[in-house]
Protein backbone atom coordinates (compact mmCIF):
# COMPACT_ATOMS: atom_id res chain seq x y z
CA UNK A 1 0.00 0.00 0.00
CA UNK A 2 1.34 3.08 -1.09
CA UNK A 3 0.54 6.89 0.44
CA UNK A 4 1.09 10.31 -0.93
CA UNK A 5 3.71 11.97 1.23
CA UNK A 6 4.90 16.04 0.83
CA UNK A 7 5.80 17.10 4.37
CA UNK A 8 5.16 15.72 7.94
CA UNK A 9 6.80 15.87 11.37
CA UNK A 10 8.90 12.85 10.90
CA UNK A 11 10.36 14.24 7.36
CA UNK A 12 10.43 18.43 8.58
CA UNK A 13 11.34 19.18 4.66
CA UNK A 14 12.75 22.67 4.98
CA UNK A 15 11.79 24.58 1.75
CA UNK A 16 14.62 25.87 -0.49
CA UNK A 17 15.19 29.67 -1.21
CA UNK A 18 13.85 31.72 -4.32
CA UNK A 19 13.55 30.81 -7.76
CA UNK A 20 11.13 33.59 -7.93
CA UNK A 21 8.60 33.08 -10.89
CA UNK A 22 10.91 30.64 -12.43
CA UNK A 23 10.44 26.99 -12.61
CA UNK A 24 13.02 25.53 -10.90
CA UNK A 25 16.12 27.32 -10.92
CA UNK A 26 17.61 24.64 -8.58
CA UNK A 27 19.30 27.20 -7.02
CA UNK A 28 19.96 25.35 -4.04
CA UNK A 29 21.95 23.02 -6.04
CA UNK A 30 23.99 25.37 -7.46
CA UNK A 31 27.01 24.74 -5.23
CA UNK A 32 26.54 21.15 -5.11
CA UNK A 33 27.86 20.00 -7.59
CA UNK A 34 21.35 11.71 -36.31
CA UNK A 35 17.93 10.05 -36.74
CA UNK A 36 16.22 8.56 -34.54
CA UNK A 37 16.96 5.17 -35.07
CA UNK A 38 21.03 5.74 -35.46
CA UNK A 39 20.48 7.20 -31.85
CA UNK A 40 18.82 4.02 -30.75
CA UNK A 41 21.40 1.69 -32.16
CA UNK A 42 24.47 3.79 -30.04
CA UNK A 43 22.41 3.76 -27.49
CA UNK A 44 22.14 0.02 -27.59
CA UNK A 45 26.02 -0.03 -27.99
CA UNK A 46 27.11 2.04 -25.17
CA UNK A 47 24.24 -0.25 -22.73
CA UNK A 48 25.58 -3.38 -24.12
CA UNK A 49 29.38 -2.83 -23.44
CA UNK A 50 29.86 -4.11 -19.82
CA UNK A 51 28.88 -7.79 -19.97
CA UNK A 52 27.33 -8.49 -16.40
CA UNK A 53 27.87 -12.39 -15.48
CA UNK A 54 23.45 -12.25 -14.07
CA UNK A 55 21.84 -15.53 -15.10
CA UNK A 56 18.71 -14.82 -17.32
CA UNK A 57 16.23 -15.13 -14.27
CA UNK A 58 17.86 -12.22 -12.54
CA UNK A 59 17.00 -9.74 -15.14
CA UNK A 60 13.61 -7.76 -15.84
CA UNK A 61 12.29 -5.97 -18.43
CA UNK A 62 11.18 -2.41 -18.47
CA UNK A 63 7.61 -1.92 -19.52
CA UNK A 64 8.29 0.19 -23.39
CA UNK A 65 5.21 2.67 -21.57
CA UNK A 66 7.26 3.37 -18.95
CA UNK A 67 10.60 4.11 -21.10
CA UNK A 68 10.85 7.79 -22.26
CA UNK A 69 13.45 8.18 -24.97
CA UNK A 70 14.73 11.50 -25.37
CA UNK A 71 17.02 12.53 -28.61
CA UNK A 72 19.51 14.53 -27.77
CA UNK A 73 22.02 16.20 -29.81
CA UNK A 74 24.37 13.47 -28.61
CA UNK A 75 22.45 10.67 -28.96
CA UNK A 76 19.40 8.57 -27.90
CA UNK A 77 18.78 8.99 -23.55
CA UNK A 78 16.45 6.70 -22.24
CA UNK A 79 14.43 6.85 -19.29
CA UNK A 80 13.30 4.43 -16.92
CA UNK A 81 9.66 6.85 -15.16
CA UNK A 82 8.73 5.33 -11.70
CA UNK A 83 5.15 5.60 -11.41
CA UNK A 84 5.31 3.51 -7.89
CA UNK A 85 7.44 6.44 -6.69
CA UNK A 86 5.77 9.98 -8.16
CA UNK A 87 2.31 8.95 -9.72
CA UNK A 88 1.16 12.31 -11.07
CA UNK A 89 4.65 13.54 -12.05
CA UNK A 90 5.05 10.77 -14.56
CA UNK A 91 1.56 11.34 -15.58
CA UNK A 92 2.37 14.56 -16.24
CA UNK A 93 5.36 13.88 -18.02
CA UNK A 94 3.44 11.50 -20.16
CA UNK A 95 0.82 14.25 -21.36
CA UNK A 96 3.41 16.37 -22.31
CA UNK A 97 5.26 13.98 -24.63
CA UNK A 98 2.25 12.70 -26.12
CA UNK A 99 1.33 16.54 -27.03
CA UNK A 100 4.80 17.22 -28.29
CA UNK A 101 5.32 19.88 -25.91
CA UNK A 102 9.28 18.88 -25.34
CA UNK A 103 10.29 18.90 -28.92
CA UNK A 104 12.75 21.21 -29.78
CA UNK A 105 12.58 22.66 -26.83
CA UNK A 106 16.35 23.14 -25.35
CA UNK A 107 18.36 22.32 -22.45
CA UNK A 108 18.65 25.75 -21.12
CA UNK A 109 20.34 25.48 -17.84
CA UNK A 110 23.00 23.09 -17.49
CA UNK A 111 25.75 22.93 -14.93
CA UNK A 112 28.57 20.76 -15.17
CA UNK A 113 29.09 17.81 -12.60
CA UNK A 114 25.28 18.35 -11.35
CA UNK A 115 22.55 18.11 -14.10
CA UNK A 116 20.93 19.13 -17.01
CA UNK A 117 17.43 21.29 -17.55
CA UNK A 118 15.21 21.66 -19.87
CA UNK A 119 11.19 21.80 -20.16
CA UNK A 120 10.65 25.22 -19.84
CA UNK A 121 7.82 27.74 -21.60
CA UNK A 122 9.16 28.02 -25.41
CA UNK A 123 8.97 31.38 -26.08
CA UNK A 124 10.83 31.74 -22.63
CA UNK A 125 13.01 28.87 -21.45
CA UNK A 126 13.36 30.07 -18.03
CA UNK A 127 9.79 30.04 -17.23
CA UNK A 128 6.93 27.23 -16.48
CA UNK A 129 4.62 26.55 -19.19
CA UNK A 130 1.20 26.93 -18.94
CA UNK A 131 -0.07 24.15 -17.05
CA UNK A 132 -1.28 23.77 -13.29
CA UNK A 133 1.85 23.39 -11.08
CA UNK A 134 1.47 19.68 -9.12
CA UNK A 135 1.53 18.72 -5.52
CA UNK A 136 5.05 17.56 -4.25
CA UNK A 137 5.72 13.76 -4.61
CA UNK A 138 9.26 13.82 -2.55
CA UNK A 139 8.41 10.69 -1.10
CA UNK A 140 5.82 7.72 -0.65
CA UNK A 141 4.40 7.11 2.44
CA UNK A 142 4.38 2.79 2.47
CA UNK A 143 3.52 -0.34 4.16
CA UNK A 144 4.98 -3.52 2.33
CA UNK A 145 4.91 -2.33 -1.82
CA UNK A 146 7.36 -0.92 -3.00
CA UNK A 147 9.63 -3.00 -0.89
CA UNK A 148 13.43 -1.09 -0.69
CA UNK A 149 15.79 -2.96 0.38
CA UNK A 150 18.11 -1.53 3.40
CA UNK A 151 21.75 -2.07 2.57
CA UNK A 152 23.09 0.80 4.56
CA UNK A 153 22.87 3.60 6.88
CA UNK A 154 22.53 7.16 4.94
CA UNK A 155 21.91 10.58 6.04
CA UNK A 156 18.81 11.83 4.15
CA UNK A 157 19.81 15.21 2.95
CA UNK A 158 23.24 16.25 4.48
CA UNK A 159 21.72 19.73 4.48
CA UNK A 160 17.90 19.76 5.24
CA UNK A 161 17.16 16.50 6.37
CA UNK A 162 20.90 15.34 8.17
CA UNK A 163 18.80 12.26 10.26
CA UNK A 164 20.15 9.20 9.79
CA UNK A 165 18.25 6.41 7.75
CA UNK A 166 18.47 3.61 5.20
CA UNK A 167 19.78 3.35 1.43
CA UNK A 168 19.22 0.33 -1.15
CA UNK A 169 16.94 -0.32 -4.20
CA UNK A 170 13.70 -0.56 -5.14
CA UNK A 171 13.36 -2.51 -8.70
CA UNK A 172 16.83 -1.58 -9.90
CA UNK A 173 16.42 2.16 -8.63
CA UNK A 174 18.39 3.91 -5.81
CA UNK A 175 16.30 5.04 -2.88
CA UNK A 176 16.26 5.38 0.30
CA UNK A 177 14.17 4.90 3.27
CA UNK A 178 13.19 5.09 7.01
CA UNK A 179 13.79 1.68 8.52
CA UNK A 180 10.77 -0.44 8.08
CA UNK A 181 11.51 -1.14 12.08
CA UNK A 182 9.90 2.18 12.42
CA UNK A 183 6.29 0.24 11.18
CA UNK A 184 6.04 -1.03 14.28
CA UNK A 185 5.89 2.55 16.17
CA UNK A 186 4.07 4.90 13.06
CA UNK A 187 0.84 4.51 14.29
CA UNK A 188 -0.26 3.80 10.34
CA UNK A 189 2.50 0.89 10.21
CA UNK A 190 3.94 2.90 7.46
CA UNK A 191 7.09 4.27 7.08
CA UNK A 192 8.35 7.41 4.30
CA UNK A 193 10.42 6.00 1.28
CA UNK A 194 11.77 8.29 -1.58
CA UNK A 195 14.31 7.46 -4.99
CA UNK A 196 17.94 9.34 -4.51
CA UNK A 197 19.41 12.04 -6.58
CA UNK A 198 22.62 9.74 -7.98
CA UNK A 199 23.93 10.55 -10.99
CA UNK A 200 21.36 9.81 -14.02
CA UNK A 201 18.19 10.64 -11.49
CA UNK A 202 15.34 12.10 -13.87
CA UNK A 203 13.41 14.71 -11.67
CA UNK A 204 10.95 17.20 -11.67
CA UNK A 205 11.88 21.06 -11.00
CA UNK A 206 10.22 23.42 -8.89
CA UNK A 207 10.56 27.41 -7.25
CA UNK A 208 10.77 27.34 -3.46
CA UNK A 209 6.68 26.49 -3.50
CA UNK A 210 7.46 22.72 -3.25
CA UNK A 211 4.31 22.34 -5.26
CA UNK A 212 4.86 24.45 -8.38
CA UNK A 213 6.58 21.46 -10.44
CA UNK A 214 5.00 22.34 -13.85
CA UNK A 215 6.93 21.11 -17.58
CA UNK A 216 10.84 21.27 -16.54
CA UNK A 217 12.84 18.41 -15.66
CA UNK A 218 16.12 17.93 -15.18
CA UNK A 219 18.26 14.92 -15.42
CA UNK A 220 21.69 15.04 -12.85
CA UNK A 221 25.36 14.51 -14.18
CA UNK A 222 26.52 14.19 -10.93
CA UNK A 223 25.63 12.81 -7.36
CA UNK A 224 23.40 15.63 -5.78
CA UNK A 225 22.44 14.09 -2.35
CA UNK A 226 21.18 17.78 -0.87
CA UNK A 227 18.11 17.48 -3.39
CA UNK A 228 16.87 13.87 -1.75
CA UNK A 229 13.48 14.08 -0.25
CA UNK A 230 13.54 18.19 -1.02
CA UNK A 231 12.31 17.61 -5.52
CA UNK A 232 10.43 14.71 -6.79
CA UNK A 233 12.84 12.36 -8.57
CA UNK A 234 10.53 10.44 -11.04
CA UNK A 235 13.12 8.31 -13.16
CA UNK A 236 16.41 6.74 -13.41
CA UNK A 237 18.74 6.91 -17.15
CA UNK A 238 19.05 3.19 -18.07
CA UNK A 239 21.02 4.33 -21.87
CA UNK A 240 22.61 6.96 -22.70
CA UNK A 241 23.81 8.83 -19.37
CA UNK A 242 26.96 9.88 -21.85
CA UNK A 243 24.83 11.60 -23.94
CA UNK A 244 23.63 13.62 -20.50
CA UNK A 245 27.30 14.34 -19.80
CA UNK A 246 27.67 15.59 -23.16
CA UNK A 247 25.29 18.42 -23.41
CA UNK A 248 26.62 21.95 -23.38
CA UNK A 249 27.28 23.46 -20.21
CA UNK A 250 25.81 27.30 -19.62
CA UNK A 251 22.37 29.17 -18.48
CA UNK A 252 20.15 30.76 -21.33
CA UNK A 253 19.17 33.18 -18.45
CA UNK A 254 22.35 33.98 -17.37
CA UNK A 255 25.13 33.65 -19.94
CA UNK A 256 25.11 35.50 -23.18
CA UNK A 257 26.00 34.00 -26.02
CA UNK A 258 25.07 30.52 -24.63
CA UNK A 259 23.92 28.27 -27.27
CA UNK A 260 21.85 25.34 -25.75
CA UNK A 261 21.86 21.61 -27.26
CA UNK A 262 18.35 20.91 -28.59
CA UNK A 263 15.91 18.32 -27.17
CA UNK A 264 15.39 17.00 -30.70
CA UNK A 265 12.66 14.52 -29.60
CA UNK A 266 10.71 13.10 -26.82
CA UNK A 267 8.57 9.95 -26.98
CA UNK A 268 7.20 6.79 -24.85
CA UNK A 269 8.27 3.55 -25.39
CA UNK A 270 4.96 2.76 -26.18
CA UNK A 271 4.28 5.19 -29.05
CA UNK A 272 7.23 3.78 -31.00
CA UNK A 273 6.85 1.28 -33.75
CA UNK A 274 8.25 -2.21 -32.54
CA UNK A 275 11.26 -1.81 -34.70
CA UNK A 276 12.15 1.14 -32.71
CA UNK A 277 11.54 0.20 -29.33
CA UNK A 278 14.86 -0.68 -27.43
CA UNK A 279 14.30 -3.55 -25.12
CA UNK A 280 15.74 -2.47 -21.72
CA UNK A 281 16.49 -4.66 -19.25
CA UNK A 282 17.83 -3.98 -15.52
CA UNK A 283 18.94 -6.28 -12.95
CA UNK A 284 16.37 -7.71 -10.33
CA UNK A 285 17.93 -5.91 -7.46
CA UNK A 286 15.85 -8.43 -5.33
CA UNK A 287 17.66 -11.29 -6.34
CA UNK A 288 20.27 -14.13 -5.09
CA UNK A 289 22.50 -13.09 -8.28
CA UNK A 290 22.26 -8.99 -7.16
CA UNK A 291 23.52 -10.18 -3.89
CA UNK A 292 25.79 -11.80 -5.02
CA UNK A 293 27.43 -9.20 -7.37
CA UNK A 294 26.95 -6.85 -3.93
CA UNK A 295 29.32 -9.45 -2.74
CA UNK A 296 32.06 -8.78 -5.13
CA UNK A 297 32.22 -4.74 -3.99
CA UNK A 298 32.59 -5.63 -1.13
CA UNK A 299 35.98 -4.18 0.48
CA UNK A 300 37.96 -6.15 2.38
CA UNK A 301 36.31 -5.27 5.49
CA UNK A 302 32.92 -5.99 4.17
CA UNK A 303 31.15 -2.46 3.84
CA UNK A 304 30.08 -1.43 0.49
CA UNK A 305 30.86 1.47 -1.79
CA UNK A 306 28.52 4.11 -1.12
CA UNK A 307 24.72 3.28 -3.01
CA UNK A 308 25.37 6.14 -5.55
CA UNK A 309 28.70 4.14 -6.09
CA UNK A 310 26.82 0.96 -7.02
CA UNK A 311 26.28 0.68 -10.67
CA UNK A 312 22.71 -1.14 -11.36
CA UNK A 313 23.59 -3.44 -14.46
CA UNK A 314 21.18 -3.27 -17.39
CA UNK A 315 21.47 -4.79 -20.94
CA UNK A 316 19.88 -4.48 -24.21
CA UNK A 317 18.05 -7.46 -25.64
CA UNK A 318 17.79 -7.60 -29.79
């Protein structure tokens, strides 16, 4: 059972300072940090290069309606959305591809090491388009589904939130949680879950009204832990995080003569012909064969590498 969760006692989410009218200036985070089908195909070269020894039972595949492929300058990005996670922001997301709104649209704020923006109003980049801003999905509020495993202590948000709780996955994403211990003394047996800003995190932006997420979205080149629980992250990369890395660096807003890389395209899995669907598939972090592979990063004195550290395998199927 899953709950809609923006702020509560437990989770005090302290509100970041002004973006002003803007959508999501991220300002906060500031000191933190071809054709269609050629972009496919390199994206299914660059996810097929690390061969992951995972029997064929520990892998899943991603549903094509949840798989947003975005075409970059750079090549083919596509997204894994997490419904489970942030209902209405993937909903949202959704309605916006299927009405074309992203195309050619740019990535208009990018900062190098923490993420990439784009989404905004097109005949003003910096601004939210026209649509009703959404209520705050930082985390889910849960009792048994979506399970997340608990693999290690974390500190929630080393600069709003520094409490100390739990990191793992949830279906091949990186989250983290309250210990589900804490079910026992909730009151609701429920305890407050949410997916981590790691590098390749998909996310919705915001002003400091943590409900005023609108069109923009950004996509993070770089660990950005202070943005956990404090934006809605909505989506993991599972192809073409290079392609992220690649796109130019500057603010439309801020730098003149910036020229922003293009978001050629934007389109669900599920609106593709079957010839250009890429068939995605990430490792079932719930399985003997993930343990096991958690086994091997082990250092010698058994701790793991931190969960941002731990690469998630996926694979491309033909």
């Amino acid at each position: 059972m899953i709950m809609r969760f923006t702020l509560s006692a437990t989770l005090a989410l302290a509100l970041t300072a002004g973006a002003g009218a803007r959508e999501a200036e991220v300002s906060q985070t500031d000191q933190g940090a071809g054709s269609g089908l050629a972009s496919a195909a390199s994206a299914q070269s660059e996810a097929a290069a690390p061969q992951w020894d995972l029997p064929d039972d520990a892998w899943r595949t991603a549903d094509q309606d949840d798989l947003l492929y975005i075409e970059t300058d750079h090549g083919m990005v596509i997204v894994e959305m997490a419904p489970e996670f942030a209902p209405n922001h993937v909903a949202r997301m959704r309605r916006l591809v299927h009405e074309r709104f992203y195309d050619f649209l740019v990535w208009h704020r990018v900062i190098d090491g923490f993420m990439a923006q784009g989404g905004g109003a097109r005949t003003n980049p910096g601004h939210a388009a026209d649509v009703e801003g959404l209520e705050a999905e930082f985390t889910v509020r849960r009792s048994g589904e979506p399970v997340v495993t608990e693999l290690m202590d974390r500190v929630i948000n080393p600069r709003a939130l520094p409490q100390m709780a739990k990191a793992g996955f949830w279906d091949g994403f990186h989250a983290g949680t309250q210990t589900s211990a804490l079910a026992a003394i909730t009151g609701d047996g429920q305890v407050q879950s949410w997916l981590l800003h790691c590098a390749g995190a998909a996310a919705a932006a915001r002003t400091s009204d943590p409900n005023s997420a609108r069109s923009q979205f950004f996509i993070t080149r770089g660990n950005a832990e202070h943005l956990n629980a404090q934006y809605t992250a909505w989506g993991r990369v599972r192809v073409g995080q290079a392609a992220v890395d690649a796109i130019a660096v500057g603010s439309a807003s801020e730098d003149p003569g910036f020229r922003p890389d293009n978001i050629r395209s934007m389109r669900t899995g599920d609106e593709l012909p079957a010839d250009q669907q890429v068939t995605v598939q990430v490792a079932d972090t719930d399985s003997a064969a993930f343990a096991a592979y958690l086994d091997t990063l082990r250092s010698p004195s058994g701790n793991l590498p931190d969960i941002c550290d731990i690469t998630v395998p996926k694979r491309i199927v033909d």
